[in-house]
N, C-alpha and C. Protein backbone atom coordinates (compact mmCIF):
# COMPACT_ATOMS: atom_id res chain seq x y z
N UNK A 1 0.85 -1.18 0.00
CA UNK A 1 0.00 0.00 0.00
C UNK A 1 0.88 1.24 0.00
N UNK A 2 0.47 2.17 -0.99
CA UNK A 2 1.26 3.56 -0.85
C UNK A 2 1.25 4.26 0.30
N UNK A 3 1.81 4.76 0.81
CA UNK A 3 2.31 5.67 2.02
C UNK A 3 1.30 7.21 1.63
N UNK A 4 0.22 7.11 2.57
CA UNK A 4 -0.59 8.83 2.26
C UNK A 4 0.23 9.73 3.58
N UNK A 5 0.17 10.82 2.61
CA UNK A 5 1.30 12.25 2.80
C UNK A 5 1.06 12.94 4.24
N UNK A 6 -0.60 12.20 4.69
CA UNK A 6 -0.91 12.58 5.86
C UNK A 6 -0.77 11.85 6.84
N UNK A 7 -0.84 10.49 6.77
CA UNK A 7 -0.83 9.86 7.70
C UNK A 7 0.62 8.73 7.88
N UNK A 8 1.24 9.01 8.91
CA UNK A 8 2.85 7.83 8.80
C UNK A 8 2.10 6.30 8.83
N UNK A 9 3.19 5.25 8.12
CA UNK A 9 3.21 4.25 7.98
C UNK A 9 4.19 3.55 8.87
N UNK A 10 3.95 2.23 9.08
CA UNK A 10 4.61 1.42 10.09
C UNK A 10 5.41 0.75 8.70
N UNK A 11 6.60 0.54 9.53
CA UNK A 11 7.84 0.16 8.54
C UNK A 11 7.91 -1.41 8.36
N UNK A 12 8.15 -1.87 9.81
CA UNK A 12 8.07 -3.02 10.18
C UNK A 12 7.07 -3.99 10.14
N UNK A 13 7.40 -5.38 10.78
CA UNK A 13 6.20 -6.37 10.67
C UNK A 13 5.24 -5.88 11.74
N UNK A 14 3.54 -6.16 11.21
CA UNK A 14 2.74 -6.03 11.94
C UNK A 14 1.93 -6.86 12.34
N UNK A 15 1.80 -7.86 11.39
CA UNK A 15 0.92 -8.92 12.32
C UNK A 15 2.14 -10.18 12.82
N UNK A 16 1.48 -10.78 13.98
CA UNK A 16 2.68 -11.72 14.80
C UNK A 16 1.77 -12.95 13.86
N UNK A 17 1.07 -13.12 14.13
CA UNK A 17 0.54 -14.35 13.39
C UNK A 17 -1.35 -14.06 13.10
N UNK A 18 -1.82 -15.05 12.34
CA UNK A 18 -3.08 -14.90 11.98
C UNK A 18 -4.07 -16.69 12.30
N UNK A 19 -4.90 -16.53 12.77
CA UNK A 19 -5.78 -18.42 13.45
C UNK A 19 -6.61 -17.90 12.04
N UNK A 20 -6.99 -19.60 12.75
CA UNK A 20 -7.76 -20.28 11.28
C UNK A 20 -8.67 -19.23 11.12
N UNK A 21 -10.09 -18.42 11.82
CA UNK A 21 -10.94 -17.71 11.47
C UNK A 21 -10.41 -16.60 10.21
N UNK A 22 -9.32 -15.81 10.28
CA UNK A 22 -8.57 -15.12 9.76
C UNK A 22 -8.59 -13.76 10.35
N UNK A 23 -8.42 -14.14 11.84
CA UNK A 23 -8.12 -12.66 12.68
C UNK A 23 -6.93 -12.77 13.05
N UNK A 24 -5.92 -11.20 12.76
CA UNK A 24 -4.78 -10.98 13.17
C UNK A 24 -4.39 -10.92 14.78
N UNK A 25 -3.25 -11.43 15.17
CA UNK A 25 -2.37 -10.97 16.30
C UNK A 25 -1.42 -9.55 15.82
N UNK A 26 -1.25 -8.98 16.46
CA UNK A 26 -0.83 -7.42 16.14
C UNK A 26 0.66 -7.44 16.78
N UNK A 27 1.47 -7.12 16.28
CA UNK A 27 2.97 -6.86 16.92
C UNK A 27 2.90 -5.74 18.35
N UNK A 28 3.27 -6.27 19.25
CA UNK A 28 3.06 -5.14 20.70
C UNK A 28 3.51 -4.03 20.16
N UNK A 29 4.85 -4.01 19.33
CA UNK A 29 5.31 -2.42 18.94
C UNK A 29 4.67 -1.81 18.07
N UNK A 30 4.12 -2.36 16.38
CA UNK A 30 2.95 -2.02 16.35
C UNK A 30 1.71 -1.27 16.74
N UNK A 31 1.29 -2.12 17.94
CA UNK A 31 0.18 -1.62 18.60
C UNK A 31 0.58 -0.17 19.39
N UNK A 32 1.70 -0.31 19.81
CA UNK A 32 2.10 1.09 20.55
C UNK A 32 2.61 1.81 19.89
N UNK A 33 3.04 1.83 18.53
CA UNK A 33 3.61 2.81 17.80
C UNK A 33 2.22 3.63 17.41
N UNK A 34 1.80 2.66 16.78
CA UNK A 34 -0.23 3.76 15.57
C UNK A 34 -0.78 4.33 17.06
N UNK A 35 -0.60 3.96 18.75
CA UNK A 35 -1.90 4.33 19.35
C UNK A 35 -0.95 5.83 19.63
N UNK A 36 0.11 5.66 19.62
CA UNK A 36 0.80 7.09 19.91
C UNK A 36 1.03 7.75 18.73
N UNK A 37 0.65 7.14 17.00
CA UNK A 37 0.35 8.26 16.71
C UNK A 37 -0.69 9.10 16.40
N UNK A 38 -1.40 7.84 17.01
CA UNK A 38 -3.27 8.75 16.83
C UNK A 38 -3.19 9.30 18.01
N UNK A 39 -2.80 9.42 18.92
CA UNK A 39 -2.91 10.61 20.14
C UNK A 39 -2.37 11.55 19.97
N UNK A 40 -1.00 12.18 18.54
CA UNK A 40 -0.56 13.38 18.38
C UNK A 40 -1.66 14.10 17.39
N UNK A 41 -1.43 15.61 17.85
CA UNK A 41 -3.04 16.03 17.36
C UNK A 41 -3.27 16.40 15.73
N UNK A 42 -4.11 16.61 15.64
CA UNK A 42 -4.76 16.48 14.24
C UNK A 42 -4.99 15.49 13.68
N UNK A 43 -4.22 14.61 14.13
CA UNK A 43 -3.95 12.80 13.40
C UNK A 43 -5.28 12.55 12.99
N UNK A 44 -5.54 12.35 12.00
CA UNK A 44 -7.04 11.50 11.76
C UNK A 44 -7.07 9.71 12.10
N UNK A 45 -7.97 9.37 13.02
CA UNK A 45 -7.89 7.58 13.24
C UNK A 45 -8.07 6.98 12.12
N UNK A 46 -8.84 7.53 11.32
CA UNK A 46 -9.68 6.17 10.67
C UNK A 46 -8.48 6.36 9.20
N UNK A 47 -7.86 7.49 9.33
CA UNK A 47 -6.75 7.50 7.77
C UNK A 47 -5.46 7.23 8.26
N UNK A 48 -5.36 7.73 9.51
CA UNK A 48 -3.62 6.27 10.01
C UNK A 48 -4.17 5.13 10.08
N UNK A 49 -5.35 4.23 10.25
CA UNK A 49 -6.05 2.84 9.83
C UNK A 49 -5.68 2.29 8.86
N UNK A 50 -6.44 2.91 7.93
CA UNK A 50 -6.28 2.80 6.64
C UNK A 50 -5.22 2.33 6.06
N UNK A 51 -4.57 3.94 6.23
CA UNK A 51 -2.59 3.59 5.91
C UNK A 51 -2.28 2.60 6.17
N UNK A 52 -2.69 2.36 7.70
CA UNK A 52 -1.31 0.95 7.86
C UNK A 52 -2.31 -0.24 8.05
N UNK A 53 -3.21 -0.37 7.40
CA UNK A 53 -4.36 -1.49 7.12
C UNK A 53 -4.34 -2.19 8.14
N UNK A 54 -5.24 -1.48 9.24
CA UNK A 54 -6.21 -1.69 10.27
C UNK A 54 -7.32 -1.19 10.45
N UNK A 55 -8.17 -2.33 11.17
CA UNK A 55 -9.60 -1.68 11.24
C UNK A 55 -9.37 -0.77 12.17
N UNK A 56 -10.31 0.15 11.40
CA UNK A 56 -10.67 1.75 12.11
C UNK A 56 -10.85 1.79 13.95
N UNK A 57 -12.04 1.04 14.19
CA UNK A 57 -12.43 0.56 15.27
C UNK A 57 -11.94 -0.39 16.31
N UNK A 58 -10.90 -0.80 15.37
CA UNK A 58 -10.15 -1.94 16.26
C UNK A 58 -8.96 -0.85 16.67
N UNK A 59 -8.43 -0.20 16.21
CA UNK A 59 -7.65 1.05 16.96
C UNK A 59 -8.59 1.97 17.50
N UNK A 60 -8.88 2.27 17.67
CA UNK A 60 -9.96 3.23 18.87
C UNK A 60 -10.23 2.18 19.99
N UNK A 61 -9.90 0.83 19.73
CA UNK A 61 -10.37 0.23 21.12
C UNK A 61 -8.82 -0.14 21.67
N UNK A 62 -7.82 0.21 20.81
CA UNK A 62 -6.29 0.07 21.25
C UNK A 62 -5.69 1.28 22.08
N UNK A 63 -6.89 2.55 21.42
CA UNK A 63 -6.77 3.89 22.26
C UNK A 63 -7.27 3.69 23.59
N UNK A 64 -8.55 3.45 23.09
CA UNK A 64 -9.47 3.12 24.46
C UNK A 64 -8.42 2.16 25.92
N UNK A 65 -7.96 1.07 25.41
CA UNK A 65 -7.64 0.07 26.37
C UNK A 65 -5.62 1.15 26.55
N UNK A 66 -5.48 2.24 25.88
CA UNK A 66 -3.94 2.12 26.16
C UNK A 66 -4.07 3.33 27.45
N UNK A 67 -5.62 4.23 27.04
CA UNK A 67 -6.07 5.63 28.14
C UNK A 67 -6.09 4.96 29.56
N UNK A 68 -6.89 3.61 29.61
CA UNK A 68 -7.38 2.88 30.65
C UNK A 68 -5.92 2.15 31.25
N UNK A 69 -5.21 1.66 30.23
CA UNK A 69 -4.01 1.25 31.29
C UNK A 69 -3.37 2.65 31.81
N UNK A 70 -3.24 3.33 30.93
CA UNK A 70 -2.38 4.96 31.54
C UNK A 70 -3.30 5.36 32.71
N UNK A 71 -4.70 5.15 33.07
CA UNK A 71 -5.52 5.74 34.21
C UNK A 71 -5.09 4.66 34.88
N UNK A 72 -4.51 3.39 34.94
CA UNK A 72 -4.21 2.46 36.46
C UNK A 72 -3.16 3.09 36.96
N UNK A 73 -2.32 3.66 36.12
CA UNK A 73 -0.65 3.89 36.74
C UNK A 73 -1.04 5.04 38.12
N UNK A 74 -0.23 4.57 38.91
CA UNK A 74 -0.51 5.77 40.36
C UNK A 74 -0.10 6.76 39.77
N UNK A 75 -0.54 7.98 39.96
CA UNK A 75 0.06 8.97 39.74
C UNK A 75 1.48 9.67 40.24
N UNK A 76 2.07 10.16 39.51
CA UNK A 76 3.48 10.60 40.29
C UNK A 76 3.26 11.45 40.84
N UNK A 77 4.25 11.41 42.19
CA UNK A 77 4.17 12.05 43.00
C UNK A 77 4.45 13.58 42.67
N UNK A 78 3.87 14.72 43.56
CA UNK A 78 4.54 16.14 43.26
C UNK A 78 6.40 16.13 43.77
N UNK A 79 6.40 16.85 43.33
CA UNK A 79 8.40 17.05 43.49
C UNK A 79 8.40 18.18 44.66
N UNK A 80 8.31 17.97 46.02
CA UNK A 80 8.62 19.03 46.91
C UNK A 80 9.70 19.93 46.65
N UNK A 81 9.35 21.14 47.04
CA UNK A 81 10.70 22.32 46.98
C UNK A 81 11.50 22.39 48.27
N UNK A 82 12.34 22.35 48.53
CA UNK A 82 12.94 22.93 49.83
C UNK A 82 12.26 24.36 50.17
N UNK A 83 11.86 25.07 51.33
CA UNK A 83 11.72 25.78 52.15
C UNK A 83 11.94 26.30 53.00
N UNK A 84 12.08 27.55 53.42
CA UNK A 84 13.43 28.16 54.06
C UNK A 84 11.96 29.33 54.64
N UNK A 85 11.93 29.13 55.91
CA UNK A 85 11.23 30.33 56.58
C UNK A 85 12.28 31.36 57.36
N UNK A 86 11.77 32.36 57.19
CA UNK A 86 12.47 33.43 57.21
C UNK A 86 11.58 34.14 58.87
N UNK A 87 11.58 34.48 59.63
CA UNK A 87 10.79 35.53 60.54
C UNK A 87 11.52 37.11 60.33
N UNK A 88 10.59 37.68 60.78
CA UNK A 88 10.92 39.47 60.46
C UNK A 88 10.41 40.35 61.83
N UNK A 89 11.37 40.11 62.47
CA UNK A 89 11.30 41.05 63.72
C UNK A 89 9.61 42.06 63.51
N UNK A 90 9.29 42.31 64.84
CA UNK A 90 7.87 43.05 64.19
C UNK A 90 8.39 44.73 64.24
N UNK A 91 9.22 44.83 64.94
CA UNK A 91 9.55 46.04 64.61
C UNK A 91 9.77 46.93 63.25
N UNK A 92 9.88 45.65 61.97
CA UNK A 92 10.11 46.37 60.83
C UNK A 92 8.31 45.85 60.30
N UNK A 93 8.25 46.74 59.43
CA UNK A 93 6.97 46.76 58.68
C UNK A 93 6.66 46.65 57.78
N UNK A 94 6.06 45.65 56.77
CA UNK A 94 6.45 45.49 55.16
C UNK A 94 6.25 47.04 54.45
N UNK A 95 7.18 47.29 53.43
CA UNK A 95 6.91 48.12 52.70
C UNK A 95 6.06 48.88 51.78
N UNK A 96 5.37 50.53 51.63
CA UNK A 96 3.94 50.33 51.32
C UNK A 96 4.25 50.80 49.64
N UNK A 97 3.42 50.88 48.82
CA UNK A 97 3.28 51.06 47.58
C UNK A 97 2.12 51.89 47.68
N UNK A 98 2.41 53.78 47.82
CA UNK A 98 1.05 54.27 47.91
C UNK A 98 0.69 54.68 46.25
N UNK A 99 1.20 54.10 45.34
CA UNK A 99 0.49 54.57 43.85
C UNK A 99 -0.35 52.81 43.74
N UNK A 100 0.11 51.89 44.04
CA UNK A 100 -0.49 50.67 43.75
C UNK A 100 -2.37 50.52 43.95
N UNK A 101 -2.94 49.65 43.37
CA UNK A 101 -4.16 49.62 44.24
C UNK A 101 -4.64 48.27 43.61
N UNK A 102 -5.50 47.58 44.41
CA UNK A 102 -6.10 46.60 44.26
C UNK A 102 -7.50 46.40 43.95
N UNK A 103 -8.12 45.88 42.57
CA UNK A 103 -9.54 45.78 42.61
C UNK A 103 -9.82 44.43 42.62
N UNK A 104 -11.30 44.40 42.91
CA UNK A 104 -11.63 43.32 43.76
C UNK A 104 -13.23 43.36 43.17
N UNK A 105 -13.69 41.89 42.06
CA UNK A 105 -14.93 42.49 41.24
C UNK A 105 -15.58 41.12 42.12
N UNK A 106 -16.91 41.62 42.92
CA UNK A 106 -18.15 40.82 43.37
C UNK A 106 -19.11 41.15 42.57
N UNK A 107 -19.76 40.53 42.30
CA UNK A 107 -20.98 40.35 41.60
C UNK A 107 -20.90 41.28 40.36
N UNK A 108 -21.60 42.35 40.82
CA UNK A 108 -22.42 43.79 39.93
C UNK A 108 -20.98 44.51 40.28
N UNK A 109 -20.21 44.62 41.56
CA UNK A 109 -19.21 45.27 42.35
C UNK A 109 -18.02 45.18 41.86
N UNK A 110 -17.43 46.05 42.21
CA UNK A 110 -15.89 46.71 42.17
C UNK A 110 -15.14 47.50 43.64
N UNK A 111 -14.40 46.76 44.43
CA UNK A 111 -14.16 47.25 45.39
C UNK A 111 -12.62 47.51 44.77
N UNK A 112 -12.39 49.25 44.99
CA UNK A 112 -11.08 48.98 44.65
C UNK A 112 -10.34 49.71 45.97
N UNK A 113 -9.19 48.72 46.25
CA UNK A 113 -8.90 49.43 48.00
C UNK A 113 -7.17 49.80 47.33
N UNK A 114 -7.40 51.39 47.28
CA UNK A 114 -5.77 52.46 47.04
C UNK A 114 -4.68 51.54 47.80
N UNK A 115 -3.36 51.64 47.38
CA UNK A 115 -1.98 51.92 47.95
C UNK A 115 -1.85 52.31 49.45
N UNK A 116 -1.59 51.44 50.45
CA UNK A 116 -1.00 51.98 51.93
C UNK A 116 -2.44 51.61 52.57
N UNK A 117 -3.29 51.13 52.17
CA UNK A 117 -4.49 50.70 53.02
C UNK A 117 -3.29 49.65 54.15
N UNK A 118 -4.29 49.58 55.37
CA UNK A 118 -3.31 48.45 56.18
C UNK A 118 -3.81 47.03 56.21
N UNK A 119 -3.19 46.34 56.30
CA UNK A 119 -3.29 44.72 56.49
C UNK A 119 -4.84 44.69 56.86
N UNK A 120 -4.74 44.94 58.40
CA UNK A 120 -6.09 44.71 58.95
C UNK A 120 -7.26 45.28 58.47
N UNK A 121 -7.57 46.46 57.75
CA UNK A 121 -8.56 47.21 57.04
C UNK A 121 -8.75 46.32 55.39
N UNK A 122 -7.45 45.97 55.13
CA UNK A 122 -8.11 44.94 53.82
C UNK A 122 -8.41 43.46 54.50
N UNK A 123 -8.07 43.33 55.55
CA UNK A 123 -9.10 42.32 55.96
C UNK A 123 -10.18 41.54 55.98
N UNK A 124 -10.65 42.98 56.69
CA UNK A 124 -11.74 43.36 57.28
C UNK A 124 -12.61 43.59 55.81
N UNK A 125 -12.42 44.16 55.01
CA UNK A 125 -12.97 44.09 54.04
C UNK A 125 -13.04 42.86 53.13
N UNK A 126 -12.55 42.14 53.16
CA UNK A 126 -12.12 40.65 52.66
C UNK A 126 -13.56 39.62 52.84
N UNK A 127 -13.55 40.08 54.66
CA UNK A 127 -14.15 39.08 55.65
C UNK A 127 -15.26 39.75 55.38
N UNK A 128 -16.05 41.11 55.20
CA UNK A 128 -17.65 41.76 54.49
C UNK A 128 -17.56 41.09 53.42
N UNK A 129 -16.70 40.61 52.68
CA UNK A 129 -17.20 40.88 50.95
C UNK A 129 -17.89 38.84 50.91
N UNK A 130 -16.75 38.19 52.27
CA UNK A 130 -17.13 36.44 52.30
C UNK A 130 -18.52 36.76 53.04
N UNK A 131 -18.92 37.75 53.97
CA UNK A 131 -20.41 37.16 54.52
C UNK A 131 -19.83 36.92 55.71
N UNK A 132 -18.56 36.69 56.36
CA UNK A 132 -18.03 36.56 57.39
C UNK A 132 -18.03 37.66 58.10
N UNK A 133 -17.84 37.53 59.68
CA UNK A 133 -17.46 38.44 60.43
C UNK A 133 -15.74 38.40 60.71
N UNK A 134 -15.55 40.12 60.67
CA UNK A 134 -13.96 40.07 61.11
C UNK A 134 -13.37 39.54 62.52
């Protein structure tokens, strides 16, 4: 079969063997080469099929069964960062930004609270806007 311009062809052998009915055994590499390249995007299934003369549907169930083994694998773990806490005497005071300002859109609303507001006053406003008390 000719090689179409859109879809890659498998180079190698693909069937391992064929039983009396005349249904194929599929080469494992095979099978994992076409399902990874119908998962890169745009790929059309049923014309990488074609190409490498397989049923359409019988790869969508090679997708199907390769998603379902990839959903058993545990997931990997997150990669912790090292962390380094720092304390800051209270005597010093974070630094203010009085041109900065912060808006803040509820509903219909726009709360916008200026540059140098203090900690506790954007709070407090925080804790009105949840329905909470400060």
């Amino acid at each position: 079969m000719e090689a179409c311009a859109h879809s890659p062809v498998w180079e190698g052998q693909r069937v391992e063997r064929t039983n009396a009915r005349g249904r194929h055994t599929y080469v494992p590499a095979f099978k994992r080469w076409i399902v990874e390249q119908a998962q890169r995007p745009g790929m059309s299934v049923a014309g990488l099929a074609l190409s490498n003369q397989v049923n359409a549907n019988q790869l969508r169930r090679w997708i199907q069964l390769h998603g379902t083994a990839a959903a058993a694998l545990p997931a990997p773990r997150p990669a912790l960062l090292p962390v380094t806490v720092v304390t800051q005497p209270s005597s010093e005071l974070p630094p203010r930004w009085p041109s900065a300002a912060i808006e803040i859109a509820v509903a219909d609303t726009i709360v916008r609270v200026h540059g140098g507001a203090a900690a506790t006053t954007l709070r407090m406003v925080l804790a009105c806007l949840r329905g909470t008390a400060p």
